[in-house]
Protein backbone atom coordinates (compact mmCIF):
# COMPACT_ATOMS: atom_id res chain seq x y z
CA UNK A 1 -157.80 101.94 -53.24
CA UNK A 2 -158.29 104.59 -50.50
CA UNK A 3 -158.11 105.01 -47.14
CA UNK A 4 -159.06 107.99 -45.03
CA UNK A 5 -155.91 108.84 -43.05
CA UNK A 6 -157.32 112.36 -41.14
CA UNK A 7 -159.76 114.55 -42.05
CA UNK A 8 -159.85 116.68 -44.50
CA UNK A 9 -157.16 114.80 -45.71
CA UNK A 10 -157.60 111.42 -47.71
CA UNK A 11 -155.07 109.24 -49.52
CA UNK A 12 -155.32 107.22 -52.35
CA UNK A 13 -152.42 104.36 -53.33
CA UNK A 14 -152.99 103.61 -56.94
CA UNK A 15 -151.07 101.74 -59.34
CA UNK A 16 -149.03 102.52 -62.21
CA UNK A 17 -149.02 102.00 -65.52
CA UNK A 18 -145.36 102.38 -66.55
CA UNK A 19 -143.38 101.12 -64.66
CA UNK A 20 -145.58 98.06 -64.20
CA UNK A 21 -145.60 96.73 -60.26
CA UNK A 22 -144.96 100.41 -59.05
CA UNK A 23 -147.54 102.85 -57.08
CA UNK A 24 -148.18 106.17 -56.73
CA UNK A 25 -149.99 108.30 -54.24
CA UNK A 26 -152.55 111.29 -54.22
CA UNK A 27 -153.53 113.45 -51.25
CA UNK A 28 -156.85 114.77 -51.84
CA UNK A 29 -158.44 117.59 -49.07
CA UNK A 30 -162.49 117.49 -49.31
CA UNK A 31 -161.97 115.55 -51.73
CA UNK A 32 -159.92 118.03 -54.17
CA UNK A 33 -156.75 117.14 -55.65
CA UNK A 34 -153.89 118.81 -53.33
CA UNK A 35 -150.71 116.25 -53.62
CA UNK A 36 -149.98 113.55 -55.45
CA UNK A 37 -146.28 111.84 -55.60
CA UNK A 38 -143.63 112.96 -58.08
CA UNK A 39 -142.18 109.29 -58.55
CA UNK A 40 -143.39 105.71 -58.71
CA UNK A 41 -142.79 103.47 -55.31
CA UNK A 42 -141.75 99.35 -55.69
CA UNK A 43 -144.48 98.71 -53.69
CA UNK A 44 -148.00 99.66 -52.40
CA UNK A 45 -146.66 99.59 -48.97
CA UNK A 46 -143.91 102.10 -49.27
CA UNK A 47 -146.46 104.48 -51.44
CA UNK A 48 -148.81 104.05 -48.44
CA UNK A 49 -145.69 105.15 -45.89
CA UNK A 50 -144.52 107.75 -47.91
CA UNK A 51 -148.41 109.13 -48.45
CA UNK A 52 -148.86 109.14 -44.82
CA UNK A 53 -145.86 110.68 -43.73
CA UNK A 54 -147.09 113.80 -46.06
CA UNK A 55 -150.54 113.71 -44.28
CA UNK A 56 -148.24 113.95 -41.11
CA UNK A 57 -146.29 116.72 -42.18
CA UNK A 58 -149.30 118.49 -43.26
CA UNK A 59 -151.14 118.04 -40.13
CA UNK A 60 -148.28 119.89 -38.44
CA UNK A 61 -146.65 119.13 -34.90
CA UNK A 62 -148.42 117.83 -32.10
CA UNK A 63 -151.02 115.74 -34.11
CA UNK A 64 -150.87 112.28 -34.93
CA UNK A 65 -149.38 110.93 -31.95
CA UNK A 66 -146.54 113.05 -31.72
């Protein structure tokens, strides 16, 4: 699963293996690896928060909407 969140940035939500039902995120820039989560998250959704609120804080103040 991806989504493109802000370029350069893109995240991926994928699933995990152990624990089964959990996700995990990865932050890619131009399509390199640059970030990926250090734990598993209950849900897709809550990966997918917790990936774009590191796109956020990478993108710095003032972008975003803020």
């Amino acid at each position: 699963m991806s989504t493109d969140t802000s370029y350069p940035y893109s995240l991926e939500i994928k699933p995990c293996e152990k624990p089964e039902g959990h996700f995990t995120w990865v932050i890619r820039e131009r399509g390199k690896l640059l970030q990926r989560s250090d734990k598993p998250h209950a849900s897709e959704a809550l990966a997918r928060r917790r990936g774009e609120a590191e796109i956020e804080r990478l993108l710095g103040p003032g972008i975003g909407g803020r």
